[in-house]
PDB file of N, CA and C in Angstrom:
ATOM      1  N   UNK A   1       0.840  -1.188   0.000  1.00  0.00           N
ATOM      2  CA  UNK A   1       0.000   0.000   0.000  1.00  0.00           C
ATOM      3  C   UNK A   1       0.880   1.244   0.000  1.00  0.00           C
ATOM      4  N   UNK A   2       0.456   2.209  -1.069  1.00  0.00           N
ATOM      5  CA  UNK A   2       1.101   3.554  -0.995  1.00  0.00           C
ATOM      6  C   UNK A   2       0.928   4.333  -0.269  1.00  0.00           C
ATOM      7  N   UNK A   3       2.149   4.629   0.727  1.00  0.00           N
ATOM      8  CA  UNK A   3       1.588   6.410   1.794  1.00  0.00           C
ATOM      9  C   UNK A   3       1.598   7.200   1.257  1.00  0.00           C
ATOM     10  N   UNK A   4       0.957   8.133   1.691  1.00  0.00           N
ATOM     11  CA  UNK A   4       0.779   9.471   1.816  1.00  0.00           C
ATOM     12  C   UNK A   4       1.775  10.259   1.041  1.00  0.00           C
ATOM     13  N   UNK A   5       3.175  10.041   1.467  1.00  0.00           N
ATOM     14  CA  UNK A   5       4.370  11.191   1.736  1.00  0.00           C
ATOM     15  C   UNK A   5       4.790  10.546   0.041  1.00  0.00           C
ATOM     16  N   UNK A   6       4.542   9.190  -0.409  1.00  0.00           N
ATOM     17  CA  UNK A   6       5.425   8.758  -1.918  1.00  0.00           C
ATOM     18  C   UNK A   6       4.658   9.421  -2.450  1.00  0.00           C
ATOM     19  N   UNK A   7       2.852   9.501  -2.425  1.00  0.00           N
ATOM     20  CA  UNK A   7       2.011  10.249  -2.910  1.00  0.00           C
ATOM     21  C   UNK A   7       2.437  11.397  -3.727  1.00  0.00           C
ATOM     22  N   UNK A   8       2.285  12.199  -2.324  1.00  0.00           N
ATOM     23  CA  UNK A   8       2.741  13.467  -2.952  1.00  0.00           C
ATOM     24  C   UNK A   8       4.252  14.061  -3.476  1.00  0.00           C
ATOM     25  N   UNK A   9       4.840  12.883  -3.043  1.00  0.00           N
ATOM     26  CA  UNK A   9       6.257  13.066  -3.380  1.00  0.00           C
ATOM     27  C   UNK A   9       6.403  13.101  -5.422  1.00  0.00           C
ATOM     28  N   UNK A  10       5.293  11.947  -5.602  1.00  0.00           N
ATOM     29  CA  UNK A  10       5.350  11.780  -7.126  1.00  0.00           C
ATOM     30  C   UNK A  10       4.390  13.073  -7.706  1.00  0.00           C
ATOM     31  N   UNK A  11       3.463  13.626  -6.660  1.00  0.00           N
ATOM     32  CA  UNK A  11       3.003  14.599  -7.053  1.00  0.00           C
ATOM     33  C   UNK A  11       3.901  15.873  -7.245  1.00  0.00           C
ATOM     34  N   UNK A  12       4.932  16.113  -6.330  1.00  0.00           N
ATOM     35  CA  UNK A  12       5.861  17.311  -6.406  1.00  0.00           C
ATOM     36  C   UNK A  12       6.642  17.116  -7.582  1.00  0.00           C
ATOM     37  N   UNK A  13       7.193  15.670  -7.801  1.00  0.00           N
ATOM     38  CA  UNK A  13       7.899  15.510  -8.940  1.00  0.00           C
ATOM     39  C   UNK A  13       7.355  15.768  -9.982  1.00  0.00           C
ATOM     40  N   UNK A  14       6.119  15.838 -10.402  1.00  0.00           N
ATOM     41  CA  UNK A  14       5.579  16.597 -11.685  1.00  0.00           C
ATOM     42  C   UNK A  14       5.201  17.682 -11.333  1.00  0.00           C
ATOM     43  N   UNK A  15       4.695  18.687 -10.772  1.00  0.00           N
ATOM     44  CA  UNK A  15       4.705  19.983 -10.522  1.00  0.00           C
ATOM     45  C   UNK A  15       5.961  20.613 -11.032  1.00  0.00           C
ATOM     46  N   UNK A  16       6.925  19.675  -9.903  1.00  0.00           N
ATOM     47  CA  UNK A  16       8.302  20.662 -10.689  1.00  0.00           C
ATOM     48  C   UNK A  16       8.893  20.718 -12.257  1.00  0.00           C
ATOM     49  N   UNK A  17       8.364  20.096 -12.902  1.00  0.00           N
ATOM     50  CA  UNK A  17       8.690  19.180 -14.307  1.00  0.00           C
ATOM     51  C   UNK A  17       7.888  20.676 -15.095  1.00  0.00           C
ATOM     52  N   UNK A  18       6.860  21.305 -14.586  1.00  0.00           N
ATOM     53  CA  UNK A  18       5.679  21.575 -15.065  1.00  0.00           C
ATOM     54  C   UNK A  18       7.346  23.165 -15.867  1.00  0.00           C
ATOM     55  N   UNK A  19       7.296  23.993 -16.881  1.00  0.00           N
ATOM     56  CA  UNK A  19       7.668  25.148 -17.044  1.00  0.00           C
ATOM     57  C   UNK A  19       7.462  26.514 -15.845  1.00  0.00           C
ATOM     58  N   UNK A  20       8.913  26.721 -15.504  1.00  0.00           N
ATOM     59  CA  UNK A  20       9.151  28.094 -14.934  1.00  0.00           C
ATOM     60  C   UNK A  20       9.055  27.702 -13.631  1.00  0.00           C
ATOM     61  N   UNK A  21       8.330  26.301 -12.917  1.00  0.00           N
ATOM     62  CA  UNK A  21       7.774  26.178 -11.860  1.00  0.00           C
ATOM     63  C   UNK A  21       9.264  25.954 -10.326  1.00  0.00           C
ATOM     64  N   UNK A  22       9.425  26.930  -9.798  1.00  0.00           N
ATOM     65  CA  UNK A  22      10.119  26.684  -8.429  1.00  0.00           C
ATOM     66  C   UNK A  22       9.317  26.517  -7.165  1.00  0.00           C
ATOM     67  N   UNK A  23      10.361  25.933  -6.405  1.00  0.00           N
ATOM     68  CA  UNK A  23       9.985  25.957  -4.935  1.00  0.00           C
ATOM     69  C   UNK A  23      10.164  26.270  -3.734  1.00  0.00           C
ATOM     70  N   UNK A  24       9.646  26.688  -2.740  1.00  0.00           N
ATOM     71  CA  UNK A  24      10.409  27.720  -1.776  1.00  0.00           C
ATOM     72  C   UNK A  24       9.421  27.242  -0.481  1.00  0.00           C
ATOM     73  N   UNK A  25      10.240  27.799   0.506  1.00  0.00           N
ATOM     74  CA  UNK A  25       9.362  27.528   1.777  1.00  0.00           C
ATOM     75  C   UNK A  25       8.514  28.625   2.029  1.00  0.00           C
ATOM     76  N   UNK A  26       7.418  27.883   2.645  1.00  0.00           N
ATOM     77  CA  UNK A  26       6.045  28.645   2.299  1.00  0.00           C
ATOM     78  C   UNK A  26       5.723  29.818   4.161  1.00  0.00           C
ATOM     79  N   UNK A  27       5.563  30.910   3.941  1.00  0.00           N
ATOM     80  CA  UNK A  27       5.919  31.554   4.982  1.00  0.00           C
ATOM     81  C   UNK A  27       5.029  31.205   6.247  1.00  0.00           C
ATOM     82  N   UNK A  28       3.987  30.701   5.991  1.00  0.00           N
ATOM     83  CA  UNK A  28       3.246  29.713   7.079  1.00  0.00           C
ATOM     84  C   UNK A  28       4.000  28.066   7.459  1.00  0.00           C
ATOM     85  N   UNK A  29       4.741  28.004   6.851  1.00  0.00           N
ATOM     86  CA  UNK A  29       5.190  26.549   6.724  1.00  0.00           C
ATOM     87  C   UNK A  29       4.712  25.947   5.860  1.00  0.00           C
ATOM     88  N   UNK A  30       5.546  24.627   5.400  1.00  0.00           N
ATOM     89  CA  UNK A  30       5.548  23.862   4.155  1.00  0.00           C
ATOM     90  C   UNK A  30       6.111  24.553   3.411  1.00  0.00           C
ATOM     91  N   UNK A  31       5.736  23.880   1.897  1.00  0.00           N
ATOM     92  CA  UNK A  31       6.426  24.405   0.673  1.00  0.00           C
ATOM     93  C   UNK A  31       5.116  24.602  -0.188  1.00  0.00           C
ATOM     94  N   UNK A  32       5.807  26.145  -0.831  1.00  0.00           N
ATOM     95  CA  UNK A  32       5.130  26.459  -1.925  1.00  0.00           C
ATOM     96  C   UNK A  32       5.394  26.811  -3.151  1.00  0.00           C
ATOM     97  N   UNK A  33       5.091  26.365  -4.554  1.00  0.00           N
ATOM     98  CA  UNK A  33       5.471  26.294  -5.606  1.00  0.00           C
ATOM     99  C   UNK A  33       4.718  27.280  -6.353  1.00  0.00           C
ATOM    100  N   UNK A  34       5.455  28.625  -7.532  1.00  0.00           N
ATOM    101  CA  UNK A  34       5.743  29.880  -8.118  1.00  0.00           C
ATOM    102  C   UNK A  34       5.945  29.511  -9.383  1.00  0.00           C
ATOM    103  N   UNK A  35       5.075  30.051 -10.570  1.00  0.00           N
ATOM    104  CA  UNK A  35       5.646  30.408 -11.550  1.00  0.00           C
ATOM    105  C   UNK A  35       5.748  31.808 -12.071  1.00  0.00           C
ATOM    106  N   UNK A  36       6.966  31.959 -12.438  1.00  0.00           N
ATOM    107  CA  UNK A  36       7.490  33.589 -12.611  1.00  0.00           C
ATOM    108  C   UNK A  36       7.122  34.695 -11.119  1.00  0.00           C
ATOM    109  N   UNK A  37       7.246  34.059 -10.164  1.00  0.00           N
ATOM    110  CA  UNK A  37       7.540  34.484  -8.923  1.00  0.00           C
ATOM    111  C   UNK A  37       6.133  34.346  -8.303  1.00  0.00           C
ATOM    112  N   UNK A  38       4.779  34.258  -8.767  1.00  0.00           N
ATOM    113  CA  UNK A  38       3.544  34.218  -8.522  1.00  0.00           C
ATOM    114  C   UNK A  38       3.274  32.752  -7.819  1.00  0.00           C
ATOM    115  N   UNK A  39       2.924  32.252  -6.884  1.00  0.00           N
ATOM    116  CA  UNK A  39       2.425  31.437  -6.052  1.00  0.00           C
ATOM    117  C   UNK A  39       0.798  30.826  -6.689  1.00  0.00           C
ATOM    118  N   UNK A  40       1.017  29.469  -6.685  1.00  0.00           N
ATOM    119  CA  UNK A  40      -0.120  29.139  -7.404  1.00  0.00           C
ATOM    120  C   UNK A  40      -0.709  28.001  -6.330  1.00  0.00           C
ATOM    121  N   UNK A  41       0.057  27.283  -5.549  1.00  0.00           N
ATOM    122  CA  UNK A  41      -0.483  26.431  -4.471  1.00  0.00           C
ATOM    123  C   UNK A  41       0.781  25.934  -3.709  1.00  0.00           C
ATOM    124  N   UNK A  42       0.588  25.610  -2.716  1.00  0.00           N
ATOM    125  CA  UNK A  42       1.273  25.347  -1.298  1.00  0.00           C
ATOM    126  C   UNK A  42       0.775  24.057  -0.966  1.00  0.00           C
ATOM    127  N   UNK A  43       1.888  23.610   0.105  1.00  0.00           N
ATOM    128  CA  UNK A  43       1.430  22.177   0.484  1.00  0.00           C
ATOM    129  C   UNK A  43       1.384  22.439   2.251  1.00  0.00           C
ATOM    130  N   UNK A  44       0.885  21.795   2.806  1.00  0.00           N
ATOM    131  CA  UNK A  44       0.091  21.462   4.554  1.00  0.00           C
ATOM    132  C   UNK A  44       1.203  20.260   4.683  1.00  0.00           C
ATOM    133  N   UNK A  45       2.389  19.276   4.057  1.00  0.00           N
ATOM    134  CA  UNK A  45       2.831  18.517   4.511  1.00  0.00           C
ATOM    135  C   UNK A  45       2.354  17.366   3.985  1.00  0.00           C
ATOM    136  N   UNK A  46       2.406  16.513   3.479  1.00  0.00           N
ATOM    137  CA  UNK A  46       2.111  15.565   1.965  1.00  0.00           C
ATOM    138  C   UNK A  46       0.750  15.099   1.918  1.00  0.00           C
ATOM    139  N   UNK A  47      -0.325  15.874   2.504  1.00  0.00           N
ATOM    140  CA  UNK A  47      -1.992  15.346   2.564  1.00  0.00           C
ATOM    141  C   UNK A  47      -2.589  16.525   2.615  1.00  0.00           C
ATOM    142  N   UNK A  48      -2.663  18.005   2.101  1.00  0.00           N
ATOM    143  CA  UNK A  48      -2.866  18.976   2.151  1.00  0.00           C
ATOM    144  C   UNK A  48      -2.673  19.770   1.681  1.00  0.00           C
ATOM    145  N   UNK A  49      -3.319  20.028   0.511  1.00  0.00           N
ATOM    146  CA  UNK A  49      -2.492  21.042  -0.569  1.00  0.00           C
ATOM    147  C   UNK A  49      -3.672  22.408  -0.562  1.00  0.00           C
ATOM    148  N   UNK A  50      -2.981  23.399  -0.505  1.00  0.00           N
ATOM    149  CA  UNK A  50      -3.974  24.850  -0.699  1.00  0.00           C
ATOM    150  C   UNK A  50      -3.931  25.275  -2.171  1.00  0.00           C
ATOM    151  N   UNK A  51      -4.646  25.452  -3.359  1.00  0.00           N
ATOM    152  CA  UNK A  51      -5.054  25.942  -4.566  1.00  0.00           C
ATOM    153  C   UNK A  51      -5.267  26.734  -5.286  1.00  0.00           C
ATOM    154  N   UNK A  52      -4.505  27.831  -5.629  1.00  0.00           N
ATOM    155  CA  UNK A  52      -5.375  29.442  -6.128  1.00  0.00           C
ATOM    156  C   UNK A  52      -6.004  28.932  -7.546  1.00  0.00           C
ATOM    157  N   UNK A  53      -7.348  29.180  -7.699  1.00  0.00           N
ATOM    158  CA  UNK A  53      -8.054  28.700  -8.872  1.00  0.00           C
ATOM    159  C   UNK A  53      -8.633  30.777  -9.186  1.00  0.00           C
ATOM    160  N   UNK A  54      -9.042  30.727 -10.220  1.00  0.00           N
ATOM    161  CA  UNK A  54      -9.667  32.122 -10.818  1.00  0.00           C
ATOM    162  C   UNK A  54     -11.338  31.417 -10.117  1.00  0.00           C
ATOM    163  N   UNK A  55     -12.118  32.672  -9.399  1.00  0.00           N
ATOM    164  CA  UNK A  55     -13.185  32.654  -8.842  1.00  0.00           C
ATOM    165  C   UNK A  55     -14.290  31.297  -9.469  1.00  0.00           C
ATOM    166  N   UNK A  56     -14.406  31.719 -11.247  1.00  0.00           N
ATOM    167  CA  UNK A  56     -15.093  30.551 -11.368  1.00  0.00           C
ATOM    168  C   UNK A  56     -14.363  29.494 -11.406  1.00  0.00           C
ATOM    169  N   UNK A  57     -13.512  29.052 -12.252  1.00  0.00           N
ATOM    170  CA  UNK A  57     -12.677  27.724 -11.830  1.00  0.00           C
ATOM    171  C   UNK A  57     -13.032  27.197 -10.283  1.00  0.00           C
ATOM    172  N   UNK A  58     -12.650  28.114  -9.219  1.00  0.00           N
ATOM    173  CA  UNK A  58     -12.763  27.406  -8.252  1.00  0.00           C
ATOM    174  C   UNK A  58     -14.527  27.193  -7.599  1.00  0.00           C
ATOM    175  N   UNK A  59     -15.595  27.718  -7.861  1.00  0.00           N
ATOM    176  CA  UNK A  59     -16.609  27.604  -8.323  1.00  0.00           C
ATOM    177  C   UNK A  59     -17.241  26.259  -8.870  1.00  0.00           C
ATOM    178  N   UNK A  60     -16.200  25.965  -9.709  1.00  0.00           N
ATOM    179  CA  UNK A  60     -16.961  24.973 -10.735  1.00  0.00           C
ATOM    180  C   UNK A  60     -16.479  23.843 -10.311  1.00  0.00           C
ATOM    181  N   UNK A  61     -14.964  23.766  -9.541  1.00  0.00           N
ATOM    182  CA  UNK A  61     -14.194  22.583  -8.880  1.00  0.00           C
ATOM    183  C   UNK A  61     -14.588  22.283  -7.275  1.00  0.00           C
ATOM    184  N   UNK A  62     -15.350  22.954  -6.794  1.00  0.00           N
ATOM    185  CA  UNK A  62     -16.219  23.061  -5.477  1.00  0.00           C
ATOM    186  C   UNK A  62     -17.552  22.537  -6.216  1.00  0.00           C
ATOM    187  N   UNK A  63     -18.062  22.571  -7.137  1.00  0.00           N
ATOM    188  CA  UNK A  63     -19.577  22.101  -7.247  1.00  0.00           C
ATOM    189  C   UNK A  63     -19.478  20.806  -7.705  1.00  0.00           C
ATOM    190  N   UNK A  64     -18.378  20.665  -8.203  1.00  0.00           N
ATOM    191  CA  UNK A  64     -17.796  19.274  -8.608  1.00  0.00           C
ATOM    192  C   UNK A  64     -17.239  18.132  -8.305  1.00  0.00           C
ATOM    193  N   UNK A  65     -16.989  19.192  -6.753  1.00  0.00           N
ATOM    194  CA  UNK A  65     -16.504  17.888  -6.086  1.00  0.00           C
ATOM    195  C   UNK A  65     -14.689  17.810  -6.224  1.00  0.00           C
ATOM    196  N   UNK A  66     -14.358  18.467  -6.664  1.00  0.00           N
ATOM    197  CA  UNK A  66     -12.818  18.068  -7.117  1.00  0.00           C
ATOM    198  C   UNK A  66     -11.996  18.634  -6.273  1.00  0.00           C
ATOM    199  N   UNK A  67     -12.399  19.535  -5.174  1.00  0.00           N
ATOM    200  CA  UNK A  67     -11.968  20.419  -4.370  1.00  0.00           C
ATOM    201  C   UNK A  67     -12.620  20.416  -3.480  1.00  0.00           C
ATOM    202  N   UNK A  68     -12.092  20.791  -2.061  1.00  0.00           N
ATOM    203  CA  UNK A  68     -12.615  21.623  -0.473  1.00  0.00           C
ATOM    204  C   UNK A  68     -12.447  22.763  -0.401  1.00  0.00           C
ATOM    205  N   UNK A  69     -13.895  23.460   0.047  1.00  0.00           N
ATOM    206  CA  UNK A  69     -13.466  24.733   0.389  1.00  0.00           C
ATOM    207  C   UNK A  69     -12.067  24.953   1.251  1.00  0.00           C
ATOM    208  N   UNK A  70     -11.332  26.135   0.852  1.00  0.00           N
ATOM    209  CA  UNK A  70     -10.160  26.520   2.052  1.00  0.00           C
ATOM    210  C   UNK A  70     -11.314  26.859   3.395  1.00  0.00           C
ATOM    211  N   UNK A  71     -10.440  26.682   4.055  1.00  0.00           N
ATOM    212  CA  UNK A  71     -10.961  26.621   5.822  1.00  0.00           C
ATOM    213  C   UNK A  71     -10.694  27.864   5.816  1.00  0.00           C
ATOM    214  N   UNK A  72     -10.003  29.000   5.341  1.00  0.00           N
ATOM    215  CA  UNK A  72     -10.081  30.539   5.872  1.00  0.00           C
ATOM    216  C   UNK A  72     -10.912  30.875   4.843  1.00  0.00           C
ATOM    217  N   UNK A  73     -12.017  31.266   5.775  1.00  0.00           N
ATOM    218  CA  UNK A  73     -12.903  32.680   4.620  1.00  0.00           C
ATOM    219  C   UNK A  73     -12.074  33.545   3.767  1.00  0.00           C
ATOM    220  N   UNK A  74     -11.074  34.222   4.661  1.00  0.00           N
ATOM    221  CA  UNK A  74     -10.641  35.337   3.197  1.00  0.00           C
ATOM    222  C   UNK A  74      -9.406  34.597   2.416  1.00  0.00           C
ATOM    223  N   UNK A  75      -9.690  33.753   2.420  1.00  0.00           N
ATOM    224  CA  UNK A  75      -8.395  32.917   1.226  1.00  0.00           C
ATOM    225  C   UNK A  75      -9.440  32.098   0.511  1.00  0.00           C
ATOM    226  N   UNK A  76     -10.851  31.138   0.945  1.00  0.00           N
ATOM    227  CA  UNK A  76     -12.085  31.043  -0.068  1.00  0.00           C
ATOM    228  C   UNK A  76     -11.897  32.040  -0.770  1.00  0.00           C
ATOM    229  N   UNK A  77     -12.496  33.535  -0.575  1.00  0.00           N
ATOM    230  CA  UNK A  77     -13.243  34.169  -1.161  1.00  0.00           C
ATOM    231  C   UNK A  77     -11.699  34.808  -2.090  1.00  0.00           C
ATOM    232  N   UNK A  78     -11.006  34.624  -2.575  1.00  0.00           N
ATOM    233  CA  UNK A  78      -9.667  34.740  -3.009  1.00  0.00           C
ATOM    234  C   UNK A  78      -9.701  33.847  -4.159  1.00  0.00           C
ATOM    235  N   UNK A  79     -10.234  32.871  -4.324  1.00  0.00           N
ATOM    236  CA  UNK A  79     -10.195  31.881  -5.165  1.00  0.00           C
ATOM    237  C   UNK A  79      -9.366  30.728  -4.435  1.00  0.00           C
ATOM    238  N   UNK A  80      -8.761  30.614  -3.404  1.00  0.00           N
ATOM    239  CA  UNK A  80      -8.561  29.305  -3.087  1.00  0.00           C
ATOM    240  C   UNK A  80      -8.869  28.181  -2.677  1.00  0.00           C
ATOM    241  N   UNK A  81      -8.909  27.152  -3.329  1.00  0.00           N
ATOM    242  CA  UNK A  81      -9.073  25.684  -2.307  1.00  0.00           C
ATOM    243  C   UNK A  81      -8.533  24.374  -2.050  1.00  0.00           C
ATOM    244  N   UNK A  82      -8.885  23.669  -0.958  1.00  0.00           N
ATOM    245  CA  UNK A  82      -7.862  22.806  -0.736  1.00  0.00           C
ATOM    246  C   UNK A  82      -7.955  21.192  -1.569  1.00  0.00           C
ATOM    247  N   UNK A  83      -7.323  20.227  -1.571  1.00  0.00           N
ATOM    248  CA  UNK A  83      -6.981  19.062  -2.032  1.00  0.00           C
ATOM    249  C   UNK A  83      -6.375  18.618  -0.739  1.00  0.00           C
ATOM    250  N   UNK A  84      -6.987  17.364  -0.605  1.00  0.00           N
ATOM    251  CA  UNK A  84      -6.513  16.325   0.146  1.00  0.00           C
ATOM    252  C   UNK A  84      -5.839  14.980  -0.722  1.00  0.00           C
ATOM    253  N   UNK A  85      -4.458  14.803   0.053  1.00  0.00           N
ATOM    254  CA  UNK A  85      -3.987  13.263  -1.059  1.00  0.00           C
ATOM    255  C   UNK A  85      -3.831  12.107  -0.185  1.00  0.00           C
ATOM    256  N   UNK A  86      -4.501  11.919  -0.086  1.00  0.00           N
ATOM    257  CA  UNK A  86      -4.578  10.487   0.562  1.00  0.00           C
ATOM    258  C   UNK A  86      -4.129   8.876   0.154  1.00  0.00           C
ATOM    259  N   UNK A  87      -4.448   9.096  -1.396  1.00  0.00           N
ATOM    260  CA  UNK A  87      -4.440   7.284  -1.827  1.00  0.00           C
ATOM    261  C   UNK A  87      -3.276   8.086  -3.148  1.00  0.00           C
ATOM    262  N   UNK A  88      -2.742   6.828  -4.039  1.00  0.00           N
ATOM    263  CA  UNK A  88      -1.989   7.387  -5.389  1.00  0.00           C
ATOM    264  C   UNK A  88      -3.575   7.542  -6.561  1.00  0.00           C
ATOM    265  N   UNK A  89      -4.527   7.138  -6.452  1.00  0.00           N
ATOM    266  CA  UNK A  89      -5.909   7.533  -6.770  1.00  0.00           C
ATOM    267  C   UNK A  89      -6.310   8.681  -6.855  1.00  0.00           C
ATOM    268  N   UNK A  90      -5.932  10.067  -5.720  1.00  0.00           N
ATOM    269  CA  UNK A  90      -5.947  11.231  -5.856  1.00  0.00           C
ATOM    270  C   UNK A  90      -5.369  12.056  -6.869  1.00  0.00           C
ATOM    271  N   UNK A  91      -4.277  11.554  -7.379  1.00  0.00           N
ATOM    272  CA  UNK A  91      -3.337  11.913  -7.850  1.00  0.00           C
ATOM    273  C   UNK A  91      -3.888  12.883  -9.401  1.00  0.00           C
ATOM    274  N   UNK A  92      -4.758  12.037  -9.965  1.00  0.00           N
ATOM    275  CA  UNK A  92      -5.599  12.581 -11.302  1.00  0.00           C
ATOM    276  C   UNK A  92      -6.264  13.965 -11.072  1.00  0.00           C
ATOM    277  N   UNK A  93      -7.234  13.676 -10.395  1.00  0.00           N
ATOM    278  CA  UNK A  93      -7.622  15.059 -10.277  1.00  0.00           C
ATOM    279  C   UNK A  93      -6.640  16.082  -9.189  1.00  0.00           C
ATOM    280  N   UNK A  94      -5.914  15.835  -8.826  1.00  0.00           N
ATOM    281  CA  UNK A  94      -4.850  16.857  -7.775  1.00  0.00           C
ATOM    282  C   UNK A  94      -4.067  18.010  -9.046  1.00  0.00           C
ATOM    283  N   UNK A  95      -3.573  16.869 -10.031  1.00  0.00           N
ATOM    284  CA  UNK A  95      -2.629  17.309 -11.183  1.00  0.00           C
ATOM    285  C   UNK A  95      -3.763  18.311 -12.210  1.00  0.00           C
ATOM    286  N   UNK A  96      -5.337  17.948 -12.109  1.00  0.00           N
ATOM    287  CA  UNK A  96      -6.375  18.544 -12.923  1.00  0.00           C
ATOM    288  C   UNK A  96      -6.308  19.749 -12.453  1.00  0.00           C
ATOM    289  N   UNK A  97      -6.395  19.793 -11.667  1.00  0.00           N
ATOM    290  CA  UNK A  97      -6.789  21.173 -10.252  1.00  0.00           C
ATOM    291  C   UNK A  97      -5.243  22.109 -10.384  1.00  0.00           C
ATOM    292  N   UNK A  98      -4.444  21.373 -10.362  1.00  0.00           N
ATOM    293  CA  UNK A  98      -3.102  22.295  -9.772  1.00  0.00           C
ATOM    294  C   UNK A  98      -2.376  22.512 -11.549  1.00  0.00           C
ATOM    295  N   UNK A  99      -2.705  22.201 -12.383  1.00  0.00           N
ATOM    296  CA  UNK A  99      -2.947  22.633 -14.146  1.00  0.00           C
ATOM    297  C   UNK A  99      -3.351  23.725 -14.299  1.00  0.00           C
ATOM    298  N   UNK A 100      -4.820  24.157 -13.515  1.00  0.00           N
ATOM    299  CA  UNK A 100      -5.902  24.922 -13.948  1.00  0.00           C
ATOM    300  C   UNK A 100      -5.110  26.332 -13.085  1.00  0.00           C
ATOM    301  N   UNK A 101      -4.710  25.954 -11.735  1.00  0.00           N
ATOM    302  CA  UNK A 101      -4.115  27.026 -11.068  1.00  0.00           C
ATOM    303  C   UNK A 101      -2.996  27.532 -12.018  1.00  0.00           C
ATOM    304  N   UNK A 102      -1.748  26.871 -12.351  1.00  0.00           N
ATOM    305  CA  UNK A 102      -0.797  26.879 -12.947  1.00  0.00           C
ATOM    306  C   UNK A 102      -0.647  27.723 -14.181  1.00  0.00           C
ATOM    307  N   UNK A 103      -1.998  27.548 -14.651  1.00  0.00           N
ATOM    308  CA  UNK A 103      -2.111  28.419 -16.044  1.00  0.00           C
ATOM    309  C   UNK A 103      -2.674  29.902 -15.301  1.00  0.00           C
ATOM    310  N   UNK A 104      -3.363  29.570 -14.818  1.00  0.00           N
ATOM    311  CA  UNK A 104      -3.686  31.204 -13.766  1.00  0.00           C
ATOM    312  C   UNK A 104      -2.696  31.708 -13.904  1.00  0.00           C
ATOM    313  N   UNK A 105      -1.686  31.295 -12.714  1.00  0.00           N
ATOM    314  CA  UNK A 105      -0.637  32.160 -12.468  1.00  0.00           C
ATOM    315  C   UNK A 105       0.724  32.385 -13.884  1.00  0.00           C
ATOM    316  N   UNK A 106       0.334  31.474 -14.153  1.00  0.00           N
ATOM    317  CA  UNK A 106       1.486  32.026 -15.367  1.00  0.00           C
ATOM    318  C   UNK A 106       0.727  33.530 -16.006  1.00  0.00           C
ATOM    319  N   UNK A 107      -0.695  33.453 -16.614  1.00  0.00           N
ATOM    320  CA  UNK A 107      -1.072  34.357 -17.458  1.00  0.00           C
ATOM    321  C   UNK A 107      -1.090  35.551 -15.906  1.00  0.00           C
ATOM    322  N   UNK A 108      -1.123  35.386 -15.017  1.00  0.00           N
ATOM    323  CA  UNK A 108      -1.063  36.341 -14.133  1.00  0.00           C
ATOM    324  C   UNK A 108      -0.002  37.076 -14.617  1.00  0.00           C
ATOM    325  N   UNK A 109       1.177  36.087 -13.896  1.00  0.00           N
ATOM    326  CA  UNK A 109       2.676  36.934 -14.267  1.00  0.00           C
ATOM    327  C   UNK A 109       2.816  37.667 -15.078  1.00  0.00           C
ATOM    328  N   UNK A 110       2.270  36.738 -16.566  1.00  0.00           N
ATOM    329  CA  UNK A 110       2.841  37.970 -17.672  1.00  0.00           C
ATOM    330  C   UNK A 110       2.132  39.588 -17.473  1.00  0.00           C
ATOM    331  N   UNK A 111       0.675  39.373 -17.270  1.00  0.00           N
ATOM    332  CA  UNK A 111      -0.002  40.454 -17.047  1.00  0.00           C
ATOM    333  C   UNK A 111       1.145  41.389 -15.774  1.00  0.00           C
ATOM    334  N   UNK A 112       1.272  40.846 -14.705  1.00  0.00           N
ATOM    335  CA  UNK A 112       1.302  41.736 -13.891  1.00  0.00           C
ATOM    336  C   UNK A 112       3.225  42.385 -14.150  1.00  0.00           C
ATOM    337  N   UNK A 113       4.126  41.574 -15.274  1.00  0.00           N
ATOM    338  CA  UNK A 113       4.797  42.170 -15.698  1.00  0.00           C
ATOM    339  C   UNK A 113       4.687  42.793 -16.761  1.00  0.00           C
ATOM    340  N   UNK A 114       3.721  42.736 -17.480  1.00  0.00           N
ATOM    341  CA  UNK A 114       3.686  44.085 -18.940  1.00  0.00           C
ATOM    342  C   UNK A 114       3.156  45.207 -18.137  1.00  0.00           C
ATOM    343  N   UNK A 115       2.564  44.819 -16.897  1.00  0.00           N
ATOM    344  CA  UNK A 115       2.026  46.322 -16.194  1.00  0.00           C
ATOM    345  C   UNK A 115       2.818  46.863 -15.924  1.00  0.00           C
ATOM    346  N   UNK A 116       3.779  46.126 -15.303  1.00  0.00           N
ATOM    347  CA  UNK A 116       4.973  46.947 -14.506  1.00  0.00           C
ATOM    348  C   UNK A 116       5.818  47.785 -15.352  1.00  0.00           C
ATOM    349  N   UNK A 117       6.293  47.260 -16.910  1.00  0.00           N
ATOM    350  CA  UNK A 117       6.606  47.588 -17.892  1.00  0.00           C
ATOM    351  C   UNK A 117       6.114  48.528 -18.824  1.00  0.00           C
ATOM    352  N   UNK A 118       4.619  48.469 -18.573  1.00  0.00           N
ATOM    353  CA  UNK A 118       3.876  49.966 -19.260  1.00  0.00           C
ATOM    354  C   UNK A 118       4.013  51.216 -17.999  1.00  0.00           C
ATOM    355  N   UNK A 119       3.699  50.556 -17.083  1.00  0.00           N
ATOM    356  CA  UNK A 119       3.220  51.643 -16.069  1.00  0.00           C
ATOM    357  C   UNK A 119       1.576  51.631 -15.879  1.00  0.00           C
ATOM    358  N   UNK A 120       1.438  50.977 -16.235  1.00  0.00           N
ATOM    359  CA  UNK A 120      -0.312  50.324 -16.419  1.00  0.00           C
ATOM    360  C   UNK A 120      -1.114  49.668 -15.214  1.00  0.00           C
TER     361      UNK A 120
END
């Protein structure tokens, strides 16, 4: 039987695989993974992952089932939510969910560097 910690261990190993994607310690604790310096989800320690999804995305992955609300109101209402990994079974939709964030924050970045670059 697979734990927990290989779980997400094979889960980090493709995250990091993913373009631009680093990792850093997360200022609450754990680790949290950035593309182009933007933070797209964090881990609770290999059964707990936090999610930034765009409002509907995370909307549509809460009605769906594919997600938990975050436990802080003002990080819900932010677009975030959580993933639990429990079995190597999780693993499909964890990688669905943390895709959808991933592209967020990339098109974030660029945006929030052509701003910086116009003055915009």
């Amino acid at each position: 039987m697979e734990d927990k910690s290989s779980a997400y261990e094979r889960l980090k190993d493709w995250i990091l695989q993913l373009a631009g994607v680093t990792e850093a310690l997360h200022r609450l604790g754990g680790t949290e993974f950035q593309v182009n310096g933007v933070e797209f989800m964090h881990s609770h320690g290999p059964s707990l992952l936090d999610v930034r999804l765009s409002k509907e995305e995370q909307a549509s992955a809460l009605k769906a089932g594919q997600a938990l609300r975050h436990r802080a109101q003002v990080h819900a209402e932010a677009g975030w939510v959580s993933l639990r990994i429990e079995h190597s079974q999780d693993l499909a939709n964890a990688r669905s969910v943390i895709q959808l964030a991933y592209e967020n924050a990339k098109k974030n970045a660029g945006r929030d560097s052509h701003e910086n670059a116009t003055g915009n």
